[in-house]
N, C-alpha and C. Protein backbone atom coordinates (compact mmCIF):
# COMPACT_ATOMS: atom_id res chain seq x y z
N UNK A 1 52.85 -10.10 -31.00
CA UNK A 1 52.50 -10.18 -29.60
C UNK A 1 51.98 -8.84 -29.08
N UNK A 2 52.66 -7.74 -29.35
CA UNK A 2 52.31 -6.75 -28.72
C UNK A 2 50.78 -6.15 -29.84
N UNK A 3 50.29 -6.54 -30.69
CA UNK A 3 49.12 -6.21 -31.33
C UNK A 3 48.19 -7.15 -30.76
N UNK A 4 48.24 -8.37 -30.21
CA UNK A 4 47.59 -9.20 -29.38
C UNK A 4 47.05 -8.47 -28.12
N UNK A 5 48.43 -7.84 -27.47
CA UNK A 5 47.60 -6.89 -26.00
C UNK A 5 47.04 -5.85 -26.02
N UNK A 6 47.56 -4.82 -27.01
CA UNK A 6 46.60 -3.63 -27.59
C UNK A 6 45.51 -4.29 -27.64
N UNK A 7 45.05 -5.29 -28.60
CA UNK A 7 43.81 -5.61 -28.28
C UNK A 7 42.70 -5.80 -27.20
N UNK A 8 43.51 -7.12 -26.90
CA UNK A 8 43.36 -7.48 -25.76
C UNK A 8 42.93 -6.17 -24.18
N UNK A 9 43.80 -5.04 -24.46
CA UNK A 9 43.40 -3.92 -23.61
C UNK A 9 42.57 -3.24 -23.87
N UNK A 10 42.44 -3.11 -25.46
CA UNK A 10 40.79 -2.54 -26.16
C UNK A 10 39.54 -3.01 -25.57
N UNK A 11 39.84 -4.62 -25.37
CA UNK A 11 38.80 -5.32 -25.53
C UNK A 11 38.20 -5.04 -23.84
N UNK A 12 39.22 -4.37 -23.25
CA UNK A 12 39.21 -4.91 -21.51
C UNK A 12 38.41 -3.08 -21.14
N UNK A 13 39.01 -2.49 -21.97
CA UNK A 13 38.65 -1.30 -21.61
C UNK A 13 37.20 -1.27 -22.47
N UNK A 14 36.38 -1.80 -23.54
CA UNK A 14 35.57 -1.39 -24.48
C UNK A 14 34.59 -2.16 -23.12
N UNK A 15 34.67 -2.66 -22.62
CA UNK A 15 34.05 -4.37 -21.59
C UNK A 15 33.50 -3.23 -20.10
N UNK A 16 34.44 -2.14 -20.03
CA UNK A 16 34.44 -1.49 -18.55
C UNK A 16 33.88 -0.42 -19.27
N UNK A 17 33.68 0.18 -20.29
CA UNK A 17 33.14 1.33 -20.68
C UNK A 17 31.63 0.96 -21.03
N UNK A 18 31.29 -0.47 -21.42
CA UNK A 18 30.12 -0.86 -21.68
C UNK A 18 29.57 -1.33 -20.08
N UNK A 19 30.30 -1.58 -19.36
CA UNK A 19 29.57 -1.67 -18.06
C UNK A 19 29.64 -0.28 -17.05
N UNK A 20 29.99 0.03 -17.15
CA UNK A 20 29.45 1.60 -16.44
C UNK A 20 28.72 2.16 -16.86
N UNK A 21 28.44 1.96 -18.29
CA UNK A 21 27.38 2.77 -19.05
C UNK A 21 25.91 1.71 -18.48
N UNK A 22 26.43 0.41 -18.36
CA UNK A 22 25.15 -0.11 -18.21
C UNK A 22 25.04 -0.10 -16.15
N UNK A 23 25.66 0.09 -15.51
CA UNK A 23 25.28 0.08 -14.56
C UNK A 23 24.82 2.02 -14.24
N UNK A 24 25.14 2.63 -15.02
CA UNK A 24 24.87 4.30 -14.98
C UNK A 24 23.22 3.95 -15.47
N UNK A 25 22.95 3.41 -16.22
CA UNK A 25 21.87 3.07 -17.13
C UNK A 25 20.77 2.75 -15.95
N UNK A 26 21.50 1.54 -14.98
CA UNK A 26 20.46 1.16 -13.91
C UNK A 26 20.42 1.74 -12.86
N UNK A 27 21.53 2.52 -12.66
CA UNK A 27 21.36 3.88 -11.48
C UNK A 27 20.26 4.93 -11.73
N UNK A 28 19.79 4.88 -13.13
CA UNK A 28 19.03 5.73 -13.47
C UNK A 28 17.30 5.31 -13.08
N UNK A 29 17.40 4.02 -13.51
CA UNK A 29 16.48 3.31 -13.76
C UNK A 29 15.84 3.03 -11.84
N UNK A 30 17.01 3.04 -11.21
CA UNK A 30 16.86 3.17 -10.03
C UNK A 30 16.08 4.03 -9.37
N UNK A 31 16.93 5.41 -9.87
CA UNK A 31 16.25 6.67 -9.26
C UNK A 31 14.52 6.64 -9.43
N UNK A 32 14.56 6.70 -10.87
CA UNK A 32 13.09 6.71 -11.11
C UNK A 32 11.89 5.97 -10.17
N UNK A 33 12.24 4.99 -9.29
CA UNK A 33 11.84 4.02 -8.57
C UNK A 33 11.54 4.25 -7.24
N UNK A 34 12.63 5.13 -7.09
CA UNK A 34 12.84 5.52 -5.48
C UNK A 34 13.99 4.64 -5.36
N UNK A 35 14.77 3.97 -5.92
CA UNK A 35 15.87 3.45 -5.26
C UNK A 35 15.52 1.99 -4.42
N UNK A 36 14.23 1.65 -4.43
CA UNK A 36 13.87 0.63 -4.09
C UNK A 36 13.92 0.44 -2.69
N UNK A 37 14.16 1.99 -2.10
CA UNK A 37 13.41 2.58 -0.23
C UNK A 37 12.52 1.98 0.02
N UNK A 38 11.45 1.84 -0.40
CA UNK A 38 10.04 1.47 -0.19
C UNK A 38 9.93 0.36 0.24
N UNK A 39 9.41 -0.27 1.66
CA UNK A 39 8.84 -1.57 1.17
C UNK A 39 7.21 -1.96 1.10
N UNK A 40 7.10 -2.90 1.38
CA UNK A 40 5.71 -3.04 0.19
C UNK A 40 4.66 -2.23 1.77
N UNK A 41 4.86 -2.08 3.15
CA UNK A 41 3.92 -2.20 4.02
C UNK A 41 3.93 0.02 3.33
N UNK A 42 5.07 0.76 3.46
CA UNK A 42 5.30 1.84 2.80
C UNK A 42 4.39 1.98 1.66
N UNK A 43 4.55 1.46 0.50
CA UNK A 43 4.29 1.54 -0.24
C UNK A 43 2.20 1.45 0.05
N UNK A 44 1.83 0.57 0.90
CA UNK A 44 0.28 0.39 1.25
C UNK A 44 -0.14 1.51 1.97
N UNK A 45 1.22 2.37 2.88
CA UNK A 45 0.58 3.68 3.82
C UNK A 45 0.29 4.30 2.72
N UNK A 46 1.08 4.25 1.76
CA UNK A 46 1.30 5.92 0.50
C UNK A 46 -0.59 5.64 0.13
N UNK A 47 -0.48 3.99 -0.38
CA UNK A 47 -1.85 4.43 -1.71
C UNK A 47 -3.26 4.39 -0.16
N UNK A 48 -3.13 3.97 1.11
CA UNK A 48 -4.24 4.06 1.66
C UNK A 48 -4.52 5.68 2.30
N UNK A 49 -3.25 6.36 2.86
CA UNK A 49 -3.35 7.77 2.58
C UNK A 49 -3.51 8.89 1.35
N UNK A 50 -3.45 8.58 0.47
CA UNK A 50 -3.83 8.95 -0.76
C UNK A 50 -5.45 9.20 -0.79
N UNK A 51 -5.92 7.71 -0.37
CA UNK A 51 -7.37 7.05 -0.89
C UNK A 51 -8.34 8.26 0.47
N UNK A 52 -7.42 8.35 1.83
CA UNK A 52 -7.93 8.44 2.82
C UNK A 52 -8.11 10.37 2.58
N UNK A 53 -6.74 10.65 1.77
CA UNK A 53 -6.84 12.23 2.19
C UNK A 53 -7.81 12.53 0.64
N UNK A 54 -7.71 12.04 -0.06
CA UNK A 54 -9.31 12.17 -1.33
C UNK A 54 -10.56 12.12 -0.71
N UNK A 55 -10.89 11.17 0.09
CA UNK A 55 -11.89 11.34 0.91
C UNK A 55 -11.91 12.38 1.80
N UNK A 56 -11.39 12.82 2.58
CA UNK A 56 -11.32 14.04 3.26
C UNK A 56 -11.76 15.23 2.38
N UNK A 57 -10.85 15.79 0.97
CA UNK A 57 -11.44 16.55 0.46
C UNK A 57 -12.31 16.69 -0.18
N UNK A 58 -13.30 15.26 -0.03
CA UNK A 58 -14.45 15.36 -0.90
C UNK A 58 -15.57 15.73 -0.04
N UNK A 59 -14.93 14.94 1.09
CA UNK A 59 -16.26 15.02 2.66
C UNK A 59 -16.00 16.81 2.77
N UNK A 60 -14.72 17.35 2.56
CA UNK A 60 -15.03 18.62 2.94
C UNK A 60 -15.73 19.22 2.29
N UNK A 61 -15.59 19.24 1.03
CA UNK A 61 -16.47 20.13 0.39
C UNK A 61 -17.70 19.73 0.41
N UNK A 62 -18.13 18.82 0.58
CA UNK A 62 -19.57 18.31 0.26
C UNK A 62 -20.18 19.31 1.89
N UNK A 63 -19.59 19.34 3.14
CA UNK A 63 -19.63 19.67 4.47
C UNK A 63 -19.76 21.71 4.04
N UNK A 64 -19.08 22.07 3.22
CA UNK A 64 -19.01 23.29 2.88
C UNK A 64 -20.20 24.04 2.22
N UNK A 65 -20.39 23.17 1.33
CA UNK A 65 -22.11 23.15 0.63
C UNK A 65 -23.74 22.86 1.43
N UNK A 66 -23.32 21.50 2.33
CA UNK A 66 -24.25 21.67 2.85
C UNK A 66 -25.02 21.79 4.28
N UNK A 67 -23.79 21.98 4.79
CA UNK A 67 -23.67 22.08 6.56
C UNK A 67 -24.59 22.89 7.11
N UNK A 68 -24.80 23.22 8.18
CA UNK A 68 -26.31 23.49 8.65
C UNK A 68 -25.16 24.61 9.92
N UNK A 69 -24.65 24.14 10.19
CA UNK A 69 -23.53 24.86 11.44
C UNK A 69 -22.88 25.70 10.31
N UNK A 70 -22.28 26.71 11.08
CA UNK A 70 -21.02 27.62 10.46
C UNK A 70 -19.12 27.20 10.53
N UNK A 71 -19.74 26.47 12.08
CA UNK A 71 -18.81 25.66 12.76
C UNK A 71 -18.47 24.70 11.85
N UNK A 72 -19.09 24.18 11.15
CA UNK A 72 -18.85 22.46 10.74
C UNK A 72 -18.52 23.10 8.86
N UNK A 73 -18.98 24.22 8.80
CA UNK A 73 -18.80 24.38 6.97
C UNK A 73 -17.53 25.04 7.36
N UNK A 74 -16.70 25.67 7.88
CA UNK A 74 -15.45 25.90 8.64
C UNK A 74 -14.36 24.76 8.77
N UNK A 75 -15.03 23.77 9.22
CA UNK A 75 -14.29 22.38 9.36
C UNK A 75 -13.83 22.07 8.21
N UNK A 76 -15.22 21.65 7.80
CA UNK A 76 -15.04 20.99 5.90
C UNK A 76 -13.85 21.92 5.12
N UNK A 77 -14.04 23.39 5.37
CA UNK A 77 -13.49 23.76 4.21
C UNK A 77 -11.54 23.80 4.73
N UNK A 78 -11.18 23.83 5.95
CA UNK A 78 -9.94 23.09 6.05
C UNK A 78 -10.00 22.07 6.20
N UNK A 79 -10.73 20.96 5.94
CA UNK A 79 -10.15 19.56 5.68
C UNK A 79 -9.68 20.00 3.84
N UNK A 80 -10.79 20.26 3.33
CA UNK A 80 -10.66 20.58 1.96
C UNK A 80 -8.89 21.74 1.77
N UNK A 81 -8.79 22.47 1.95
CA UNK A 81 -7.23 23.22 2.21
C UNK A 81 -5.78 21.93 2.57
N UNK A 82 -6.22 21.41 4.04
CA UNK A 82 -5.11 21.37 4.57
C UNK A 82 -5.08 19.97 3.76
N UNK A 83 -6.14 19.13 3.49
CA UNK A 83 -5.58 17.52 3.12
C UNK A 83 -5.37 17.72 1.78
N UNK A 84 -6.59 18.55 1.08
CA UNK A 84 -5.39 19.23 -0.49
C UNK A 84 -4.00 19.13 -0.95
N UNK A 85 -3.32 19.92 0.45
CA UNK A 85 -1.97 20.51 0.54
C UNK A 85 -1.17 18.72 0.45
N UNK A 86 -1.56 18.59 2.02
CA UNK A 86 -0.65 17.10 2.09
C UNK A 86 -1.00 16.10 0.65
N UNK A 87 -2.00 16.16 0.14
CA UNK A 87 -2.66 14.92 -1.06
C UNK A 87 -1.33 15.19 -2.07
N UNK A 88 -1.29 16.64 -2.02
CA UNK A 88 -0.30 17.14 -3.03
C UNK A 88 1.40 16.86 -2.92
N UNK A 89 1.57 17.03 -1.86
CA UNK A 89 2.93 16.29 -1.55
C UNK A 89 3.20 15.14 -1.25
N UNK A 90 2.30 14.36 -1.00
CA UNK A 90 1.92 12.69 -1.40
C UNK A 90 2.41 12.72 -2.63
N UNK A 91 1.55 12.77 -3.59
CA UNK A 91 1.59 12.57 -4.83
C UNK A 91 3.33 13.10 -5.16
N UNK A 92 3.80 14.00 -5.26
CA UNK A 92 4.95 14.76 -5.49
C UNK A 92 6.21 13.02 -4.95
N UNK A 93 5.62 12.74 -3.22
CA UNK A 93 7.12 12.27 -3.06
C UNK A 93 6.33 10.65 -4.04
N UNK A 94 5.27 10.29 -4.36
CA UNK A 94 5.12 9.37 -5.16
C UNK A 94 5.49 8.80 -6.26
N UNK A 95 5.34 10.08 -7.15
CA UNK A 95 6.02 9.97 -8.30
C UNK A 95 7.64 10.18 -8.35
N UNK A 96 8.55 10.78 -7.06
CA UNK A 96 9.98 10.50 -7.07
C UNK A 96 10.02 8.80 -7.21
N UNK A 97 9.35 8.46 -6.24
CA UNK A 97 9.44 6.85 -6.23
C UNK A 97 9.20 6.05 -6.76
N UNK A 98 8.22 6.38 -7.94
CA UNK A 98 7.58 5.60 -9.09
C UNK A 98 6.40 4.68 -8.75
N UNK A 99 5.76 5.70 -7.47
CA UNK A 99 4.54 4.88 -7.19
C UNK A 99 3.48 5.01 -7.93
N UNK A 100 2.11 4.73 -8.01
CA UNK A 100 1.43 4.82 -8.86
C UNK A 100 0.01 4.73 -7.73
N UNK A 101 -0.30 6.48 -7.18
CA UNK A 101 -1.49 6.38 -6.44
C UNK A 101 -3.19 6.41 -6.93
N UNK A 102 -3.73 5.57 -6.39
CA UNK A 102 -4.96 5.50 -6.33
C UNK A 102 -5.62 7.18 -6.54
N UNK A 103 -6.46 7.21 -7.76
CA UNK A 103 -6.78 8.52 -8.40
C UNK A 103 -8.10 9.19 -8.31
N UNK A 104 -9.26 7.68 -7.95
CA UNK A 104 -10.52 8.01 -7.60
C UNK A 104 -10.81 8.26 -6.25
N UNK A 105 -11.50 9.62 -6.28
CA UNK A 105 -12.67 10.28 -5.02
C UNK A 105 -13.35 9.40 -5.30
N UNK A 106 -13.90 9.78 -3.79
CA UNK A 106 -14.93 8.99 -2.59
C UNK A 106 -16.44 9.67 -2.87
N UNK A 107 -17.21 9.48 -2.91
CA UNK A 107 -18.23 10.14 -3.00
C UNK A 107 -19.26 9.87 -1.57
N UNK A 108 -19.86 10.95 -1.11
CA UNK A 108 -20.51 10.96 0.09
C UNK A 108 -21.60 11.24 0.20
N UNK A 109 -23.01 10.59 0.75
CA UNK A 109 -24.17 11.23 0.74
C UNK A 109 -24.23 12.26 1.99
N UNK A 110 -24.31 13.21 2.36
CA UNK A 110 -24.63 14.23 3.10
C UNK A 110 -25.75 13.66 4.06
N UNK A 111 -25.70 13.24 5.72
CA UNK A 111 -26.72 12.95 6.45
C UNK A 111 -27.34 14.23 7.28
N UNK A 112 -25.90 14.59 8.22
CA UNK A 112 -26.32 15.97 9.57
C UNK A 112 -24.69 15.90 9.40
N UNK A 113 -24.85 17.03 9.99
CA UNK A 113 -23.57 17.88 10.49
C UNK A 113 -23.33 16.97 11.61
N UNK A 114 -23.81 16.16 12.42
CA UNK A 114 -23.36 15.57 13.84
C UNK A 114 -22.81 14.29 13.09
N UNK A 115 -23.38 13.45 11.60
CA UNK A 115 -23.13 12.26 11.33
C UNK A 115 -21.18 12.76 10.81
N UNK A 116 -21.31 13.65 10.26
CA UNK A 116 -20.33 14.29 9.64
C UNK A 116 -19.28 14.79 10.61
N UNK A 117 -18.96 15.28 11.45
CA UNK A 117 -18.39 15.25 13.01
C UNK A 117 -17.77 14.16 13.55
N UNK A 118 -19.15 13.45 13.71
CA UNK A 118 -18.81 12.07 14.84
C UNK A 118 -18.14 11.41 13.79
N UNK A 119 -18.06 10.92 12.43
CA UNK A 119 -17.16 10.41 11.29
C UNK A 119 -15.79 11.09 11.32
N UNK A 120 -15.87 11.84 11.31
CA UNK A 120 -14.62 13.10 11.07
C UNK A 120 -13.55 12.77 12.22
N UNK A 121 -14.33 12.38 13.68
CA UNK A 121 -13.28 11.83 14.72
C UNK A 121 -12.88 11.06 14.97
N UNK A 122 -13.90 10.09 14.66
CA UNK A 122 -13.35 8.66 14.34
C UNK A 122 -12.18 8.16 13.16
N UNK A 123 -12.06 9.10 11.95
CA UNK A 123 -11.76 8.54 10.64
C UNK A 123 -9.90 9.48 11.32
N UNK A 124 -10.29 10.62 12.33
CA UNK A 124 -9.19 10.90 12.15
C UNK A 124 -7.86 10.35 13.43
N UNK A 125 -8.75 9.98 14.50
CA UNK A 125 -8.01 8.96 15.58
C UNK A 125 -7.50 7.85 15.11
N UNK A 126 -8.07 7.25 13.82
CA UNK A 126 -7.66 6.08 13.29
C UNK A 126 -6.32 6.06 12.28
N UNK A 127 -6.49 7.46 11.54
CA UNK A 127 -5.57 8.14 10.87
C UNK A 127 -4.08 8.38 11.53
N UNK A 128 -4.79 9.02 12.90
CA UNK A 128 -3.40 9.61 13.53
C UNK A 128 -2.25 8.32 13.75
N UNK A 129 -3.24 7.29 14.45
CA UNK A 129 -2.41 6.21 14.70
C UNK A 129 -1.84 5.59 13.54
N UNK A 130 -2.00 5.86 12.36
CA UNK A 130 -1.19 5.23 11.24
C UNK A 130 -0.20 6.41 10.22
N UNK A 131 -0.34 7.57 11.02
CA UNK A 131 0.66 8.20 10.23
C UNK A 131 1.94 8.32 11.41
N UNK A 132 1.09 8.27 12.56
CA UNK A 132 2.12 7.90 13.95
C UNK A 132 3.50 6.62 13.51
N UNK A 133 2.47 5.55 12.97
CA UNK A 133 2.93 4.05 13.13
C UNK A 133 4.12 4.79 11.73
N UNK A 134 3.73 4.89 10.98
CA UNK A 134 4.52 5.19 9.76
C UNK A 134 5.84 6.26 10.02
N UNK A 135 5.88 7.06 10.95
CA UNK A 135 6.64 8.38 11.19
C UNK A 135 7.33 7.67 11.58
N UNK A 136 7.18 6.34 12.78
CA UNK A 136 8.36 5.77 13.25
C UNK A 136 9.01 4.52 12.94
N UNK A 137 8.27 3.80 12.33
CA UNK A 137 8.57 2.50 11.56
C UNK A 137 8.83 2.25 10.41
N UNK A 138 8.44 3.76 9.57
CA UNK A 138 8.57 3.48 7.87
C UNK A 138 10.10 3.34 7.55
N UNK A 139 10.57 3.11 6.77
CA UNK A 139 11.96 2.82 5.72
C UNK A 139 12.50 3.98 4.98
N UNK A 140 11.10 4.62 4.36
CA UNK A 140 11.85 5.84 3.73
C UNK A 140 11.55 7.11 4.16
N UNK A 141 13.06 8.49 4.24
CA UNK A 141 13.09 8.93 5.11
C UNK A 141 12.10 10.29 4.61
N UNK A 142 12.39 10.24 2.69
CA UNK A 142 10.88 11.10 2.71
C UNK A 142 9.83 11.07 3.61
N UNK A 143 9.49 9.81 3.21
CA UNK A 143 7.95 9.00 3.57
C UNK A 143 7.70 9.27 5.23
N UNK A 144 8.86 9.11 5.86
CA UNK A 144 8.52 9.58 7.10
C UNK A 144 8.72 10.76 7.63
N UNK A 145 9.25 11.39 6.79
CA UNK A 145 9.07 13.24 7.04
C UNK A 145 7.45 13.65 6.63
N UNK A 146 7.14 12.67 6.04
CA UNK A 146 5.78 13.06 5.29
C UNK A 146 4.64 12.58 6.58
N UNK A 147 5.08 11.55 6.95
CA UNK A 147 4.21 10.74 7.77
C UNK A 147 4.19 11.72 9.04
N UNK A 148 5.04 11.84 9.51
CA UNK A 148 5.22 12.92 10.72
C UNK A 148 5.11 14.23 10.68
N UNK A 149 5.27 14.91 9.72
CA UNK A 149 4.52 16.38 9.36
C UNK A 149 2.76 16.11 9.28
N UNK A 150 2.29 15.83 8.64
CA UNK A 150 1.06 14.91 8.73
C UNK A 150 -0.24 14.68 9.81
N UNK A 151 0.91 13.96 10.49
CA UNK A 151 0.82 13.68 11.90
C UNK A 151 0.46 14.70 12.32
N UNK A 152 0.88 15.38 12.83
CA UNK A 152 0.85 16.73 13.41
C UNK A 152 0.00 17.61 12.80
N UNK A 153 -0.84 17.63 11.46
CA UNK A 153 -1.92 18.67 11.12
C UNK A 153 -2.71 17.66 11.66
N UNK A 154 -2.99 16.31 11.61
CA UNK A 154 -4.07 15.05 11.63
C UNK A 154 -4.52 15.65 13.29
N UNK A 155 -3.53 15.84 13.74
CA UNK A 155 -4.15 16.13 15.57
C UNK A 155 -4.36 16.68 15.58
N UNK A 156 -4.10 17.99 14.99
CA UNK A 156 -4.96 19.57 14.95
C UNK A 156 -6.31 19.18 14.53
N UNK A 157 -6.19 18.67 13.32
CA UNK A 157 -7.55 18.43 12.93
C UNK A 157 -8.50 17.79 13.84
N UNK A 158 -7.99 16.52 14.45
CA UNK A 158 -8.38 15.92 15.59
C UNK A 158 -9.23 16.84 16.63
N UNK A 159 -8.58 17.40 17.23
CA UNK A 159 -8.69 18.57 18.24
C UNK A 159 -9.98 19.23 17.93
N UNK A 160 -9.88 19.72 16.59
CA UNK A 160 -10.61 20.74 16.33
C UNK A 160 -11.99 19.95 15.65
N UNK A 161 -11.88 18.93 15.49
CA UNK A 161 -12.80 18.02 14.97
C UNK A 161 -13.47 17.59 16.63
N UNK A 162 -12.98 17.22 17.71
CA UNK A 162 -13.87 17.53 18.88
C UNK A 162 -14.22 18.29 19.23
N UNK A 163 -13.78 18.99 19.01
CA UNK A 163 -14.49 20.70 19.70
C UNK A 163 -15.31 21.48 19.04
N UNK A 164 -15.34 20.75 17.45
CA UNK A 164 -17.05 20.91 17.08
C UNK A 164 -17.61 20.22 17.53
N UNK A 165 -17.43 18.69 17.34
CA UNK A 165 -18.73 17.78 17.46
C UNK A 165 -19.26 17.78 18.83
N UNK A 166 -18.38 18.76 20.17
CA UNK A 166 -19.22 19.01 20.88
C UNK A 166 -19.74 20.12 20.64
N UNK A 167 -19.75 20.92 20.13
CA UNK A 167 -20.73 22.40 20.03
C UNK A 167 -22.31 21.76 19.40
N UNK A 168 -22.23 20.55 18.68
CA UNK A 168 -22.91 20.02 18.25
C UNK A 168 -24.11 19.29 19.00
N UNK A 169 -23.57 18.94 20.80
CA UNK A 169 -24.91 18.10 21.08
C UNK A 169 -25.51 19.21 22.26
C-alpha cells in the first residue's frame, strides 16, 4: 500500500512539474507576442503608421534633393530625422509584440514644392487625428505611449508644415 502512494505522489508531482514547465513554456510563447495586448484595430494603427511614416521619409528626402525653397528642403529633411526616429521605435515596440510591419517605401514623383506642402498638410491633419484616436482608445499601453508621443511631433510638424506652405503662395 504504501509503494502504491509513493507512486501515486510521483505520479502527481511528475503531472505538476510537467505542467508548469508547459504553462512557463506558454508564458514564453506569450511574451514573444505581446501577450496578446493588441487588438486587431491596434495592430492596423501599427502596420498603417509604419506604411505612413516610410512615406514621410521617402517624401523627405526626395523634398531635400529637389526642392526649389530652402524652406521646404528644411521641411523634408526633418520629416526625414524626426519620422526616422519614431519609424524606429515603431518597429522596436513591434517586434516586442511579434508584429510583422509592412517593409516597402513609397516612392514619389517630385511635382513643386507647393504640391509637396499642400500634401504634407493634408497627409499630416489626417495623421494627427489617428494617432490622437489611438493615444486614447488603443489597448496597449506601449502603443499608446507611442501614439501620443507621436502625436505631439505630428502637430509640430503640422504647424510647421503651414507656415511653409504659406511662405509658399
Amino acid at each position: 500500500m504504501k509503494t502504491k502512494i509513493r507512486i501515486v505522489s510521483q505520479l502527481c508531482i511528475l503531472a505538476l512539474v510537467i505542467g508548469a514547465v508547459s504553462l512557463a513554456g506558454g508564458a514564453r510563447a506569450a511574451d514573444n507576442t505581446g501577450g496578446s495586448s493588441l487588438t486587431e484595430k491596434d495592430k492596423k494603427f501599427m502596420k498603417k503608421a509604419a506604411k505612413g511614416g516610410m512615406m514621410e521619409v521617402a517624401m523627405g528626402q526626395i523634398a531635400e534633393q529637389n526642392a526649389q525653397s530652402e524652406d521646404v528642403k528644411s521641411f523634408g529633411k526633418r520629416m526625414v530625422t524626426d519620422h526616422g526616429k519614431a519609424n524606429d521605435e515603431l518597429k522596436s515596440i513591434a517586434s516586442k509584440k511579434g508584429i510583422q510591419l509592412p517593409s516597402k517605401e513609397h516612392s514619389m514623383k517630385w511635382t513643386s514644392d507647393k504640391a509637396y506642402m499642400d500634401a504634407m498638410v493634408k497627409d499630416h491633419e489626417k495623421d494627427l487625428a489617428e494617432f490622437k484616436e489611438e493615444a486614447s482608445s488603443g489597448t496597449d499601453p506601449d502603443l499608446k505611449k507611442f501614439a501620443d508621443d507621436t502625436a505631439k511631433m505630428v502637430q509640430e510638424h503640422l504647424d510647421l508644415a503651414k507656415e511653409t506652405q504659406g511662405k509658399l503662395k
